[in-house]
Protein backbone atom coordinates (compact mmCIF):
# COMPACT_ATOMS: atom_id res chain seq x y z
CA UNK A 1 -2.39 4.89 2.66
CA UNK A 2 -5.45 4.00 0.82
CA UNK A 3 -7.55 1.21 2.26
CA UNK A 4 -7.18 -1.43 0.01
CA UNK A 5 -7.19 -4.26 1.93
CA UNK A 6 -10.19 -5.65 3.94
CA UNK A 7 -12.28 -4.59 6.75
CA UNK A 8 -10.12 -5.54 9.90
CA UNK A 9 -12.56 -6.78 12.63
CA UNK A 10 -10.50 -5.12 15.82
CA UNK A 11 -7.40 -3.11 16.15
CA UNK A 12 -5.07 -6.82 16.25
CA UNK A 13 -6.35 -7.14 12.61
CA UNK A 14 -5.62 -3.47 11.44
CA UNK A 15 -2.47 -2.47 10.27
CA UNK A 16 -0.87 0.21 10.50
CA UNK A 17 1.13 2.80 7.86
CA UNK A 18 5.19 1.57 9.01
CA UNK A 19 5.62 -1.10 6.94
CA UNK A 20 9.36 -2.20 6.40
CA UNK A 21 9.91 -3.86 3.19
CA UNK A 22 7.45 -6.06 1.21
CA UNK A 23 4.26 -7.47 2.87
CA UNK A 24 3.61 -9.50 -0.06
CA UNK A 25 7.01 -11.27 0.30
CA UNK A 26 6.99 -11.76 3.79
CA UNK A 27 3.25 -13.54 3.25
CA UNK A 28 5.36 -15.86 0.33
CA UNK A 29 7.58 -16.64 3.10
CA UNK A 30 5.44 -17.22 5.44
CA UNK A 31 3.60 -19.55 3.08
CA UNK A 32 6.80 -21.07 2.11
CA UNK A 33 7.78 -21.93 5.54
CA UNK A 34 3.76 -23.69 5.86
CA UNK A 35 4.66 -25.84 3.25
CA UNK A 36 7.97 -27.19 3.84
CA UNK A 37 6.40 -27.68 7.67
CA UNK A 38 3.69 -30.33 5.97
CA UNK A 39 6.02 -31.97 4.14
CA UNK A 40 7.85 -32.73 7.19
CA UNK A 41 5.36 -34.04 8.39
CA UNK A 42 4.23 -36.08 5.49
CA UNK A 43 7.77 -37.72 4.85
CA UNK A 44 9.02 -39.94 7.44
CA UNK A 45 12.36 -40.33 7.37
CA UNK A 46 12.72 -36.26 8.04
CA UNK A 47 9.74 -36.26 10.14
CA UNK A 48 12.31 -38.60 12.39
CA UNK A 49 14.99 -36.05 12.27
CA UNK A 50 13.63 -33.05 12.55
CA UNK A 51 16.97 -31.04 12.51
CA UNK A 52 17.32 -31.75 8.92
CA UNK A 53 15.92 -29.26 6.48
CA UNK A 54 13.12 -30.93 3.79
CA UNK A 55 14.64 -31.54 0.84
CA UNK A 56 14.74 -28.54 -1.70
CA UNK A 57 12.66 -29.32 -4.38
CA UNK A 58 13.40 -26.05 -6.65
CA UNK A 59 10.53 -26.99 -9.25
CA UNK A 60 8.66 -29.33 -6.88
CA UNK A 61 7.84 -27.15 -4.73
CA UNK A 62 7.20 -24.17 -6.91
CA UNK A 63 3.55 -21.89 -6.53
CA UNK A 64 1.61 -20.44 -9.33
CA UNK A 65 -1.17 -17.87 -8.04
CA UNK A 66 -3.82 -16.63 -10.46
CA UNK A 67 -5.45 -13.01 -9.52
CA UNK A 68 -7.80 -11.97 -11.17
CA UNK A 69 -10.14 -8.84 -11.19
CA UNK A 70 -12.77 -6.25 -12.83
CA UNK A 71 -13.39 -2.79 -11.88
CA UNK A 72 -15.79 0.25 -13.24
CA UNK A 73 -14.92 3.44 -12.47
CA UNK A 74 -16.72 6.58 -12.79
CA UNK A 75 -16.24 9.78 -11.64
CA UNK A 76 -18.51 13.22 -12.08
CA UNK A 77 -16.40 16.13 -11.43
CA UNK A 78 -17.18 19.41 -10.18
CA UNK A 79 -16.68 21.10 -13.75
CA UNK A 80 -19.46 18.78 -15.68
CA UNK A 81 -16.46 16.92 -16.72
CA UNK A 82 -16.65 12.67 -16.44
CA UNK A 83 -13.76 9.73 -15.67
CA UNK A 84 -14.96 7.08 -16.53
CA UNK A 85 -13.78 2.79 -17.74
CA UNK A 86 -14.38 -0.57 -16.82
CA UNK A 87 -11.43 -3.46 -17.31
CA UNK A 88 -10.60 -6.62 -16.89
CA UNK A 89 -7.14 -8.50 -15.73
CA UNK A 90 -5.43 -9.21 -12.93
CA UNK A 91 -1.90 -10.78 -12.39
CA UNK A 92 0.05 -14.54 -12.68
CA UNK A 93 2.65 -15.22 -10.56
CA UNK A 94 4.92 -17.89 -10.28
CA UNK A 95 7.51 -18.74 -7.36
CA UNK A 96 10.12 -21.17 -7.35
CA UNK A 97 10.94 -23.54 -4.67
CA UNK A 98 14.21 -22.91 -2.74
CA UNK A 99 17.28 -24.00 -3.79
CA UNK A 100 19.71 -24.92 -0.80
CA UNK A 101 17.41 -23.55 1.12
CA UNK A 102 19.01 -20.20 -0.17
CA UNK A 103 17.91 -19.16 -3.65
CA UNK A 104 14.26 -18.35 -5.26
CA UNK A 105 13.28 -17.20 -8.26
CA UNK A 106 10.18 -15.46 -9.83
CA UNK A 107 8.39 -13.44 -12.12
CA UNK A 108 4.65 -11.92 -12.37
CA UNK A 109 2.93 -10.74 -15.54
CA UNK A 110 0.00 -7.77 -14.47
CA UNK A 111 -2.45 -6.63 -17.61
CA UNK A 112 -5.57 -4.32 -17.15
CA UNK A 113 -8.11 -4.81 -20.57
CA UNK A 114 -10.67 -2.41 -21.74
CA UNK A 115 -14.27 -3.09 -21.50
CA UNK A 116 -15.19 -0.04 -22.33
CA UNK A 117 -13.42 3.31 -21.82
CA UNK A 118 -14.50 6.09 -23.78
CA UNK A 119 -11.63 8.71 -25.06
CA UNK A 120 -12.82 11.72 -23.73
CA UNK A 121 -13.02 10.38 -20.34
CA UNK A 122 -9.88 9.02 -19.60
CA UNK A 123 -8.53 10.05 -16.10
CA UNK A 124 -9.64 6.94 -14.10
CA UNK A 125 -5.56 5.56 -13.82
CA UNK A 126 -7.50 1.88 -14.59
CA UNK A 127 -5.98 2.19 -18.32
CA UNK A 128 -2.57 3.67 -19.67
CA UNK A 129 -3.29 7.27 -21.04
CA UNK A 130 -5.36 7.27 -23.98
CA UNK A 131 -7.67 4.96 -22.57
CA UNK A 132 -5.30 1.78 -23.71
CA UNK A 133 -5.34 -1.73 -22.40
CA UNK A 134 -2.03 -2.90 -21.57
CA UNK A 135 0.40 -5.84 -19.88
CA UNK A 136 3.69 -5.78 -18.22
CA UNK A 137 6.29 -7.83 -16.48
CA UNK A 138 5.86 -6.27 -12.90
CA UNK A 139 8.14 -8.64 -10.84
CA UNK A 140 11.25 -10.98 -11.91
CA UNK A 141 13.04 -11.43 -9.46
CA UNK A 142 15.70 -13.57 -7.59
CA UNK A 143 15.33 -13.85 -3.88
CA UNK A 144 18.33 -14.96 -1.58
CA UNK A 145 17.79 -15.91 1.78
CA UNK A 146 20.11 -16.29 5.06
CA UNK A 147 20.64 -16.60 8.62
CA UNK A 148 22.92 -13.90 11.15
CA UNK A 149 22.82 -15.52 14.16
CA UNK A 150 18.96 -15.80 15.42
CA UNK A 151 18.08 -13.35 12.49
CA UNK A 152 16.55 -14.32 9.24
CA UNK A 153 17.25 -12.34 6.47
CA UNK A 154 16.24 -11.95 2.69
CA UNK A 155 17.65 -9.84 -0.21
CA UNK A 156 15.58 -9.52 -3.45
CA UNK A 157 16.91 -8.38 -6.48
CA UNK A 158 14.75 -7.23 -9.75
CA UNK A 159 11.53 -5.97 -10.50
CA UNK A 160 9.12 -5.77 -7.16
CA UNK A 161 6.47 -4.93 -4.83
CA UNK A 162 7.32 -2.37 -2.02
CA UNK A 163 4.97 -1.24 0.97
CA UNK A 164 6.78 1.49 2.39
CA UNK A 165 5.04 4.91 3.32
CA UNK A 166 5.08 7.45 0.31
CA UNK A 167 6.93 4.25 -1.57
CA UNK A 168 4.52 1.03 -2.61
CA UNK A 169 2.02 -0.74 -4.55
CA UNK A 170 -0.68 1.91 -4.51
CA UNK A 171 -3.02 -1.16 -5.47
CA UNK A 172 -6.16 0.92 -5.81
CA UNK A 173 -6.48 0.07 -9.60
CA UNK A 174 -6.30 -2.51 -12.03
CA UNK A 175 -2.22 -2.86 -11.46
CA UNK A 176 -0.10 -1.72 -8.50
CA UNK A 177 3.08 0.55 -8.84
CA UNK A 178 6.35 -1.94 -9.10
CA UNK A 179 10.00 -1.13 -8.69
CA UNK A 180 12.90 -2.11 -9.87
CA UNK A 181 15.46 -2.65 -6.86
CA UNK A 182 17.76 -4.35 -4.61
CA UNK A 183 16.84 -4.35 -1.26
CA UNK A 184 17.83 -6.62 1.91
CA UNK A 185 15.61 -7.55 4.99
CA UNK A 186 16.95 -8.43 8.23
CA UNK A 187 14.27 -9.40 10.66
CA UNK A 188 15.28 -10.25 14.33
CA UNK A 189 12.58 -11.46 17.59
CA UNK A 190 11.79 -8.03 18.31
CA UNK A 191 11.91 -5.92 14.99
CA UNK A 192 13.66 -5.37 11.25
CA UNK A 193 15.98 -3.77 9.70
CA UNK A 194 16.11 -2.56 6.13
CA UNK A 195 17.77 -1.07 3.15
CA UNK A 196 18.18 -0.67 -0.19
CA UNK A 197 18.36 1.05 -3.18
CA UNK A 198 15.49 1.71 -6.09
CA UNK A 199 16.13 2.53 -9.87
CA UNK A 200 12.69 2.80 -11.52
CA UNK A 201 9.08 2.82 -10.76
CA UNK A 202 6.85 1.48 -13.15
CA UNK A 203 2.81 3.09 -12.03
CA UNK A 204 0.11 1.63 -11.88
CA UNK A 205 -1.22 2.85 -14.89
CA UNK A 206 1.59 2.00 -17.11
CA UNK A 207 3.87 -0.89 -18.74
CA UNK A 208 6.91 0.94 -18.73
CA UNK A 209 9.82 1.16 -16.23
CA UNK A 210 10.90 4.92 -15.72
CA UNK A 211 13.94 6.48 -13.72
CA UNK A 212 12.56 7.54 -10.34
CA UNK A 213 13.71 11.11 -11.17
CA UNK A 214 11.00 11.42 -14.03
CA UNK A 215 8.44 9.85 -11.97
CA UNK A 216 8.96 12.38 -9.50
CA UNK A 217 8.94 15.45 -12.50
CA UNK A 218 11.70 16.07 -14.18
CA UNK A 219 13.91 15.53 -17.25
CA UNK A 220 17.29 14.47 -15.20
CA UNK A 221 18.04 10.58 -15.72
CA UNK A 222 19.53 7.92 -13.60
CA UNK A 223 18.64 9.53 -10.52
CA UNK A 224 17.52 6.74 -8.33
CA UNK A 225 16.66 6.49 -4.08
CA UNK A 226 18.19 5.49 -1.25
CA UNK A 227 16.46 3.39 1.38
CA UNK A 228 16.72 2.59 4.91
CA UNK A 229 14.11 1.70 7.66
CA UNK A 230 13.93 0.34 11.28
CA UNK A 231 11.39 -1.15 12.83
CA UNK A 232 10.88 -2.05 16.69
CA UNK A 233 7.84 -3.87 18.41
CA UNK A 234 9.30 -5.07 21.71
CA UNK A 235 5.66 -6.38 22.52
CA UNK A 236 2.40 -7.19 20.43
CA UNK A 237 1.35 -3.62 22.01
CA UNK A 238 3.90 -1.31 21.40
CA UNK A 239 6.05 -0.45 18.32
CA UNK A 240 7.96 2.48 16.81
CA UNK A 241 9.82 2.45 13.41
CA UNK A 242 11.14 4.59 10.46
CA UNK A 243 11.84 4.52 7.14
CA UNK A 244 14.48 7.60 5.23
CA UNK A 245 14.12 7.74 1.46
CA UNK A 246 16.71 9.56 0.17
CA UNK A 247 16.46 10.65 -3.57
CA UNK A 248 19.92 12.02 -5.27
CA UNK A 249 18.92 15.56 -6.39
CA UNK A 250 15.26 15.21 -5.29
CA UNK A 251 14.19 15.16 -2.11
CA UNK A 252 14.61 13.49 0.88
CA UNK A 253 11.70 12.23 3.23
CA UNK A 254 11.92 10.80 6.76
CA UNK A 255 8.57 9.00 8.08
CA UNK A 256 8.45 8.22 11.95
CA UNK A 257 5.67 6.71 13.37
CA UNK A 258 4.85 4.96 16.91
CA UNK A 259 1.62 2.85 18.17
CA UNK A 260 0.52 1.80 21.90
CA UNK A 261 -2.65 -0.39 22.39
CA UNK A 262 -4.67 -0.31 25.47
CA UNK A 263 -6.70 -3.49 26.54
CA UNK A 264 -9.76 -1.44 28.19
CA UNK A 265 -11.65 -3.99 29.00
CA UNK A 266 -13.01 -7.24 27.30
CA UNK A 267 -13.10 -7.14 23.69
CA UNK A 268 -12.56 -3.30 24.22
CA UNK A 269 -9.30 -2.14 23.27
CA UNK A 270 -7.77 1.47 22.85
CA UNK A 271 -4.54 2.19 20.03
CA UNK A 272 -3.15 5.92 20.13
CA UNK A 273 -0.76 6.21 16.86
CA UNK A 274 1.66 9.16 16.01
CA UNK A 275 3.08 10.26 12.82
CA UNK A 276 5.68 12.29 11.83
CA UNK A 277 7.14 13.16 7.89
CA UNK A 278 9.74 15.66 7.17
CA UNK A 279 10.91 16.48 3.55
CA UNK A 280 13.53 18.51 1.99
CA UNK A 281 15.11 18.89 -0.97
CA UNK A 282 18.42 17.32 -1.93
CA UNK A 283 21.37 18.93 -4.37
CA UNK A 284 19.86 20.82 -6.93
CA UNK A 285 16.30 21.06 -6.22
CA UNK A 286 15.16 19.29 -9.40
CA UNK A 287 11.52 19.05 -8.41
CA UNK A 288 10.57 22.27 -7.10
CA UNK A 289 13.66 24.35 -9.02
CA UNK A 290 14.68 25.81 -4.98
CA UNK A 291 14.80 24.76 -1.98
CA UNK A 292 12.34 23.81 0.61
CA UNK A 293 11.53 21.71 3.45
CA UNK A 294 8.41 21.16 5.21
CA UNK A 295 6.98 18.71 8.01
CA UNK A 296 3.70 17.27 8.64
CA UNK A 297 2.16 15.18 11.76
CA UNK A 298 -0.63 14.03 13.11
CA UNK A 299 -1.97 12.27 15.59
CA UNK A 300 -4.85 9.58 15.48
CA UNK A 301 -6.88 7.35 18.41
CA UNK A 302 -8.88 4.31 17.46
CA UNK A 303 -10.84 2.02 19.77
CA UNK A 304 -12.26 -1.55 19.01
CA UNK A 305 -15.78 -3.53 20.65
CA UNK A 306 -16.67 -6.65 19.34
CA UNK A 307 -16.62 -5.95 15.54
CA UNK A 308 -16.86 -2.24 15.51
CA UNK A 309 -13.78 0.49 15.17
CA UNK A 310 -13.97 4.05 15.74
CA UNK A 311 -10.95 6.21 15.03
CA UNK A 312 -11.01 10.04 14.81
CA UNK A 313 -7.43 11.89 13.81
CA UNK A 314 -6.09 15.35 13.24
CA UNK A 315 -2.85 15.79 10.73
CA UNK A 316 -1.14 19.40 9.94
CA UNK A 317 1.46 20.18 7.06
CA UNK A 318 4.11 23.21 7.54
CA UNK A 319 3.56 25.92 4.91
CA UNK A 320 6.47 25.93 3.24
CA UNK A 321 5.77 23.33 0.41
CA UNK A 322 3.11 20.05 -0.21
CA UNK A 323 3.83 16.90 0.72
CA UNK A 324 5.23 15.16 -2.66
CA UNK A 325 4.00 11.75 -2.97
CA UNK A 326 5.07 10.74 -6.90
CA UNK A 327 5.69 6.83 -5.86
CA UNK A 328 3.15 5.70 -3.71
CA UNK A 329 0.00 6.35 -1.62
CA UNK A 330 0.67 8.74 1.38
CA UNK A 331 0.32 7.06 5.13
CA UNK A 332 -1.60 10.23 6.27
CA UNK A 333 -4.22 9.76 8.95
CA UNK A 334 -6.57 12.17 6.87
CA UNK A 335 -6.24 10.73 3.21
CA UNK A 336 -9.06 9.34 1.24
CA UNK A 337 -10.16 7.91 -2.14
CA UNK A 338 -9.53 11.67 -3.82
CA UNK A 339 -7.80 13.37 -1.49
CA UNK A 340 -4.75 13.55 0.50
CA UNK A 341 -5.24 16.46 2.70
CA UNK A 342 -1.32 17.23 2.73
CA UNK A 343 -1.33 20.56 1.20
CA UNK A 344 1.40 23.32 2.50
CA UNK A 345 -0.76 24.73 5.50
CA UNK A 346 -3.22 22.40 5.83
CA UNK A 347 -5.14 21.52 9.17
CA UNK A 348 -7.30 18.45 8.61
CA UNK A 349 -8.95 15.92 10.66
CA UNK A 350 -11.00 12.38 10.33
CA UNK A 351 -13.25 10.79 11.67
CA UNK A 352 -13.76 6.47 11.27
CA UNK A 353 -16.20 3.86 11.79
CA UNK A 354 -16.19 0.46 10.65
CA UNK A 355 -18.10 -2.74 11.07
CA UNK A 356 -18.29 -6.45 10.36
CA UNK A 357 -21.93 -7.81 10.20
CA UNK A 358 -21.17 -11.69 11.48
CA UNK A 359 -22.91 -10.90 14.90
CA UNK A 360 -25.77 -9.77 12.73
CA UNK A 361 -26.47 -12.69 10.98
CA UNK A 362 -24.58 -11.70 7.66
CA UNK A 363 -21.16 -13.22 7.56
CA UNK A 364 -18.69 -12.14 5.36
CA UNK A 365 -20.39 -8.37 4.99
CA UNK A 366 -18.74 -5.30 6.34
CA UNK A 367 -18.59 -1.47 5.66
CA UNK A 368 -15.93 1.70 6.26
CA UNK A 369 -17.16 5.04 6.34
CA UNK A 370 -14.63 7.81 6.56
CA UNK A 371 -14.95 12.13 6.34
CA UNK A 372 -12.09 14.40 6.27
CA UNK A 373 -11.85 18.19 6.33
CA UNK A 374 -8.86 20.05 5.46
CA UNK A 375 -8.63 23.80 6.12
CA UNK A 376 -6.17 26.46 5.95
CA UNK A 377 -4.07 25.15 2.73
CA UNK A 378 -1.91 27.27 0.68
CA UNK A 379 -0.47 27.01 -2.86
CA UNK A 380 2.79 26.42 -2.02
CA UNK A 381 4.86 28.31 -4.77
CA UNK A 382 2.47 31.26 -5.21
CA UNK A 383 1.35 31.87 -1.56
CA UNK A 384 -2.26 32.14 -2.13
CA UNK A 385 -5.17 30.84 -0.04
CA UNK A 386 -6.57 27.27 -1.32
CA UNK A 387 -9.88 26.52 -0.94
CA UNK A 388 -11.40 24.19 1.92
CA UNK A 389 -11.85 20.29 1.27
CA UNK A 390 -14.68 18.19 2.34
CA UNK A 391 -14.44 14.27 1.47
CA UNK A 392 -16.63 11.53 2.64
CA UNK A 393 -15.94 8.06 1.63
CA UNK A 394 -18.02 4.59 2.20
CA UNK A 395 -17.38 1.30 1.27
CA UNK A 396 -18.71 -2.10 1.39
CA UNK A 397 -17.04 -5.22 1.46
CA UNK A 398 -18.39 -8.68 0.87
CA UNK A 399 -16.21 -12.15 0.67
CA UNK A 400 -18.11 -14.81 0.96
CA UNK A 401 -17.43 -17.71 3.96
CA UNK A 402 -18.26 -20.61 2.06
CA UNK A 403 -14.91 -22.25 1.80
CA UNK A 404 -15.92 -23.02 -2.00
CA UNK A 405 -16.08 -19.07 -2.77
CA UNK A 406 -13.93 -17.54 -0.32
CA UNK A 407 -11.43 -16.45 -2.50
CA UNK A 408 -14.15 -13.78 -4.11
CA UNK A 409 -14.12 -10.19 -2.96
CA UNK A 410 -17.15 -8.01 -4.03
CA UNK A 411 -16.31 -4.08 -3.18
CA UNK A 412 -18.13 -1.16 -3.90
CA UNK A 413 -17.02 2.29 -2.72
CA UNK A 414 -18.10 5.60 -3.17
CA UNK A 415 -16.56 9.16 -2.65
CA UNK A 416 -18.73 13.08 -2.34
CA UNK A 417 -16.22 15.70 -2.38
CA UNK A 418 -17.17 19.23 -1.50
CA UNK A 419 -14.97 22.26 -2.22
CA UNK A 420 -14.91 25.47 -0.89
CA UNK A 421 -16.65 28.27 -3.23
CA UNK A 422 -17.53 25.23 -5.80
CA UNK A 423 -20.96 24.82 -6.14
CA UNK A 424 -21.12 21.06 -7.38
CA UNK A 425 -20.12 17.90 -5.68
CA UNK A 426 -17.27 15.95 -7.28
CA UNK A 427 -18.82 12.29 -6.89
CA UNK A 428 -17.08 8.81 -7.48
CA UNK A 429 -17.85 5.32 -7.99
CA UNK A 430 -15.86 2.08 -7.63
CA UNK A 431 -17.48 -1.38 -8.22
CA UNK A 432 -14.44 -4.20 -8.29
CA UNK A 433 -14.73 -8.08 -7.48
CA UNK A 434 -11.29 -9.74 -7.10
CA UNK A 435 -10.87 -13.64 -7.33
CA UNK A 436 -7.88 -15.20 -6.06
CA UNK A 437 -6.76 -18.86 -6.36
CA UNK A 438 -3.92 -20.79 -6.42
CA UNK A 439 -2.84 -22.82 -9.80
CA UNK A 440 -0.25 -24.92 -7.84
């Protein structure tokens, strides 16, 4: 997926592409379960019984988080052509308290405002089409929550976030992707278990809710997708999960992946990761018009010292079609800000290195560079030979420590893309600060 979230310091921090369900609601839980622990501690006649659940305010103990951000785009493509905006926005979201410890409720507003964004260089996915400011009603929701046995699960119903591979938030805008959905979480002492069922997708660059079958291409309505994962992590070292999106009609895709860390020596660790996706079409074809099915895997090994990670990882893709990718960011080791390097045929590999500058006497600052080369690719419905791809990608992070301005996030990133036979450079630049804060 695309690296959206901050610079992880060593491989414990970094996460990696299986995801089962909704980080973002698992964080509200986890926040949740923070709060009702103070209270406990700050009333005294539960603090004495601590078998009794706090008390559950439904308004009292409600949250209201304010995110805001800017970003500036612009991109100068290989053709002389120019993408280019700047907007302003963010999202409010409110979250209720539980009620009998068993129901919340909530609902999150998203808008993206022009700054400037001139007409005949729209392209940048910050605005709707037409270089448009919008706002939208991303999540409402009503989350239900329950115990089997020692397992804790959650069901959400309503408009949310997902962060499954080739199914999520995309957040490298203004607004992520949302879905509406009904999925259920069941998560147990060594893994999860998941499934569910999504209707419509609204993207990022949109206020409008659409059937999952026209986000994907085509005119057919209704036609919504099936999900089911599993995750297991029988140690803080090992895991293995997947996730099967099946799309009535569409296509089907299965995504497999597996991680092992190695503690080399101190503060040197060692993570080898696997990936596997395979993807057919379903019923009648609807995207593609016949049948196909293709695979792609790869393989990637990162190691951590102190703050520093160096990864370098190799991914190939089956000839018989691209890797389709309509709802979400891809979890390929090889994809960057422009490029996914899952074309049929294509041979790619990456190489990482990232850094935090604490040790260095500049807390707070750290940088990502990535390249990726993808060879070999071929146009999938006419057979012919695709040109090479060259993309290198850096970015700089900076969040403050001072408690008083931690919740800023400066980021500036930058993307060079060479093509094969192309004389000129297609060249991009991202500036975006991100404040986050809490309202209640």
């Amino acid at each position: 997926m695309d690296a959206d979230a901050p610079v992880a310091k060593s491989l414990k921090e970094e996460s990696t592409s299986i995801e089962i369900g909704s980080a973002t609601e698992e964080q509200e839980d986890q926040e949740e379960e923070e709060e009702r622990a103070e209270k406990i501690q700050e009333i005294p006649e539960v603090k004495e019984k601590q078998d009794l659940p706090i008390p559950p305010f439904f308004l009292e103990d409600s949250a209201i988080e304010l995110k805001l951000r800017t970003f500036y785009f612009d991109r100068d493509n290989s053709d002389h052509s120019e993408n280019r905006a700047w907007a302003a926005g963010g999202s409010l979201h409110y979250r209720s308290g539980r009620w009998k410890d068993f129901l919340v409720m909530g609902a999150g507003l998203s808008t993206s405002q022009k700054l400037d964004g001139p007409r005949d260089k729209d392209g940048t996915g910050l605005l709707k089409t037409g270089q448009r400011s919008f706002a939208v009603l991303d999540r409402a929701y009503t989350r239900l929550h329950y115990s089997l046995g020692n397992a804790k699960g959650r069901a959400v119903f309503g408009r949310q976030f997902l962060d499954l591979p080739y199914m999520n938030r995309r957040d490298s805008r203004m607004v992520p992707n949302s879905f509406e959905a009904y999925t259920v979480n069941l998560s147990f002492s060594k893994g999860q278990l998941m499934g569910g069922y999504v209707r419509k997708i609204k993207k990022r660059n949109s206020d409008k809710f659409e059937d999952m079958s026209n986000a994907a291409g085509v005119d057919e309505k209704n036609k919504g997708v099936g999900l089911f994962g599993i995750l297991y992590q029988p140690t803080d070292r090992f895991s293995m999960g997947f996730t099967e999106q099946y799309g009535d009609d569409l296509f089907n895709t299965f995504y497999a992946e597996s991680k092992i860390d190695f503690n080399l020596f101190d503060d040197l660790d060692f993570r080898l990761t696997g990936q596997v996706t395979d993807q057919r079409s379903i019923g009648d074809d609807l995207v593609t018009g016949e049948s196909y099915d293709v695979q792609s895997w790869g393989v990637k090994g990162a190691t951590s010292y102190l703050n520093a990670i160096l990864s370098v990882a190799y991914t190939t893709t089956t000839k018989e079609e691209e890797i389709q990718n309509p709802y979400g960011s891809t979890p390929g080791f090889a994809g960057l800000i422009e490029n996914n390097f899952q074309r049929a045929g294509e041979d790619a590999w990456n190489v990482g290195f990232s850094y935090h500058f604490d040790r260095l006497g500049l807390p707070g600052l750290s940088t990502f560079t990535k390249y990726s080369e993808g060879r070999h690719a071929i146009d999938g419905s006419t057979r012919e030979t695709l040109p090479d791809l060259k993309e290198f990608n850096i970015t700089m992070d900076y969040r403050p420590t001072q408690e008083r301005f931690n919740a800023f996030w400066l980021r500036v990133r930058g993307a060079h893309v060479d093509v094969e036979g192309v004389s000129r450079a297609t060249t991009t630049l991202h500036l975006i600060l991100n404040y986050d804060f809490k309202l209640r």
